[in-house]
Protein backbone atom coordinates (compact mmCIF):
# COMPACT_ATOMS: atom_id res chain seq x y z
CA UNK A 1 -15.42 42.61 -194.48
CA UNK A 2 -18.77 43.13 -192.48
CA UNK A 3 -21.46 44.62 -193.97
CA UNK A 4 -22.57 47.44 -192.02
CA UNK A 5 -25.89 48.43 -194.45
CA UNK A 6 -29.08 47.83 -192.18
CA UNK A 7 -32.14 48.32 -193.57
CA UNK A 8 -34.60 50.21 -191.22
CA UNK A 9 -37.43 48.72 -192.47
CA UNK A 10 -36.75 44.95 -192.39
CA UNK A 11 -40.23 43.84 -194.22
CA UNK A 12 -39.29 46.11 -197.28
CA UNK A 13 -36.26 43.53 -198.04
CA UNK A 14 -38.22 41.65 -200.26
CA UNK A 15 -39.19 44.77 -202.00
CA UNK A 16 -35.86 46.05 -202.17
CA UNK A 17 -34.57 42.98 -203.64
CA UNK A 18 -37.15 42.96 -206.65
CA UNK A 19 -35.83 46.26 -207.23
CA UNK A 20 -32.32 45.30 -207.46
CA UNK A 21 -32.92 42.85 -209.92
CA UNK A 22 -35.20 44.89 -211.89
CA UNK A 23 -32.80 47.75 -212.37
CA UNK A 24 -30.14 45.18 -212.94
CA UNK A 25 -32.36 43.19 -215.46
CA UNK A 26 -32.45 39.85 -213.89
CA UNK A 27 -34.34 37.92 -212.20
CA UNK A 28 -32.15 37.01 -209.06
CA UNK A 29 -31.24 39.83 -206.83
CA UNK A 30 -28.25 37.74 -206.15
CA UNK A 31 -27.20 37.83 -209.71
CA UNK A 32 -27.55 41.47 -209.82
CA UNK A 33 -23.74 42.54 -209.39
CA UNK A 34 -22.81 39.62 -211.78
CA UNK A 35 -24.96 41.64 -214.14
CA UNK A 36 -23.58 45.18 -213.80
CA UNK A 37 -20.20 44.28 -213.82
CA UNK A 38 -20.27 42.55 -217.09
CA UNK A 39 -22.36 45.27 -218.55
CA UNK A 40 -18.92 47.53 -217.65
CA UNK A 41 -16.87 44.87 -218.63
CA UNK A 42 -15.45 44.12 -215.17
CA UNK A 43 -14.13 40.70 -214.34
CA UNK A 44 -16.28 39.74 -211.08
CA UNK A 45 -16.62 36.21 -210.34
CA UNK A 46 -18.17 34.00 -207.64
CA UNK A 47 -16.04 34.45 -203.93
CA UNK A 48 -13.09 36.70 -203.32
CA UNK A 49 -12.51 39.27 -206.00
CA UNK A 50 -9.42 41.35 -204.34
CA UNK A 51 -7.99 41.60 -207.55
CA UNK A 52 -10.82 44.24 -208.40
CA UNK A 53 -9.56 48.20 -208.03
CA UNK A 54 -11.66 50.39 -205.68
CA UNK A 55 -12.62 52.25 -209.42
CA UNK A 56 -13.98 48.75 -210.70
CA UNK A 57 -16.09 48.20 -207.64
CA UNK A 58 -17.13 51.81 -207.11
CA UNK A 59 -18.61 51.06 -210.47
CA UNK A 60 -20.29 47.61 -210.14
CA UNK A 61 -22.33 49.10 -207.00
CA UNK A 62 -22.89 52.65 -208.78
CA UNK A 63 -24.62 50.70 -211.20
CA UNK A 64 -27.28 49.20 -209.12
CA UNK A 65 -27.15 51.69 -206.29
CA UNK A 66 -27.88 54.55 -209.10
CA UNK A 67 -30.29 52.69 -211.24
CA UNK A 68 -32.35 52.14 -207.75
CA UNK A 69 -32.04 55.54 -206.40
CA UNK A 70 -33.25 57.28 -210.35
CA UNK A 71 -36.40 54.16 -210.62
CA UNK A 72 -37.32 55.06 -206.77
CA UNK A 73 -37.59 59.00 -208.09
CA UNK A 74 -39.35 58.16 -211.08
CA UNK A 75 -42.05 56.05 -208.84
CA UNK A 76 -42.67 58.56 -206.34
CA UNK A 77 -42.64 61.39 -209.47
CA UNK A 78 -45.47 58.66 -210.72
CA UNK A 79 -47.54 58.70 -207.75
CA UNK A 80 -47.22 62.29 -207.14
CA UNK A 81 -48.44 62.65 -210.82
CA UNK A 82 -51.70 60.53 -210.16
CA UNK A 83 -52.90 62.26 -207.14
């Protein structure tokens, strides 16, 4: 399947990707899924995982979609804080 997320601001990858891992406690962004799903005790592994339930997914990407979305709140809450 095709990705169809696009970032609108290409040079914040990087940044974006040292977020992922930090929510996901890692130090690979790429590892990051591998991380959340065996934190909820889902079986993901490397390559095609269509044995996985839409609920089991929903919940591997929750993870580091969530934990992104509440540390992105708490830095702007941060910097609003210090102004």
């Amino acid at each position: 399947m095709a990705r169809r997320n696009k970032i609108l601001v290409p040079q914040a990858r990087e940044s974006l990707d040292q977020l992922k891992a930090k929510v996901a406690g890692t130090s690979n962004p790429n590892n990051a899924k591998f991380e959340a799903a065996k934190e909820a005790g889902i079986p993901l592994k490397q390559g095609y995982n269509g044995q996985l339930t839409s609920e089991q997914a929903g919940k591997i990407g929750g993870r580091i979609g969530g934990g992104m979305v509440r540390e992105m709140i708490k830095m702007a809450q941060e910097k609003m804080k210090n102004k």
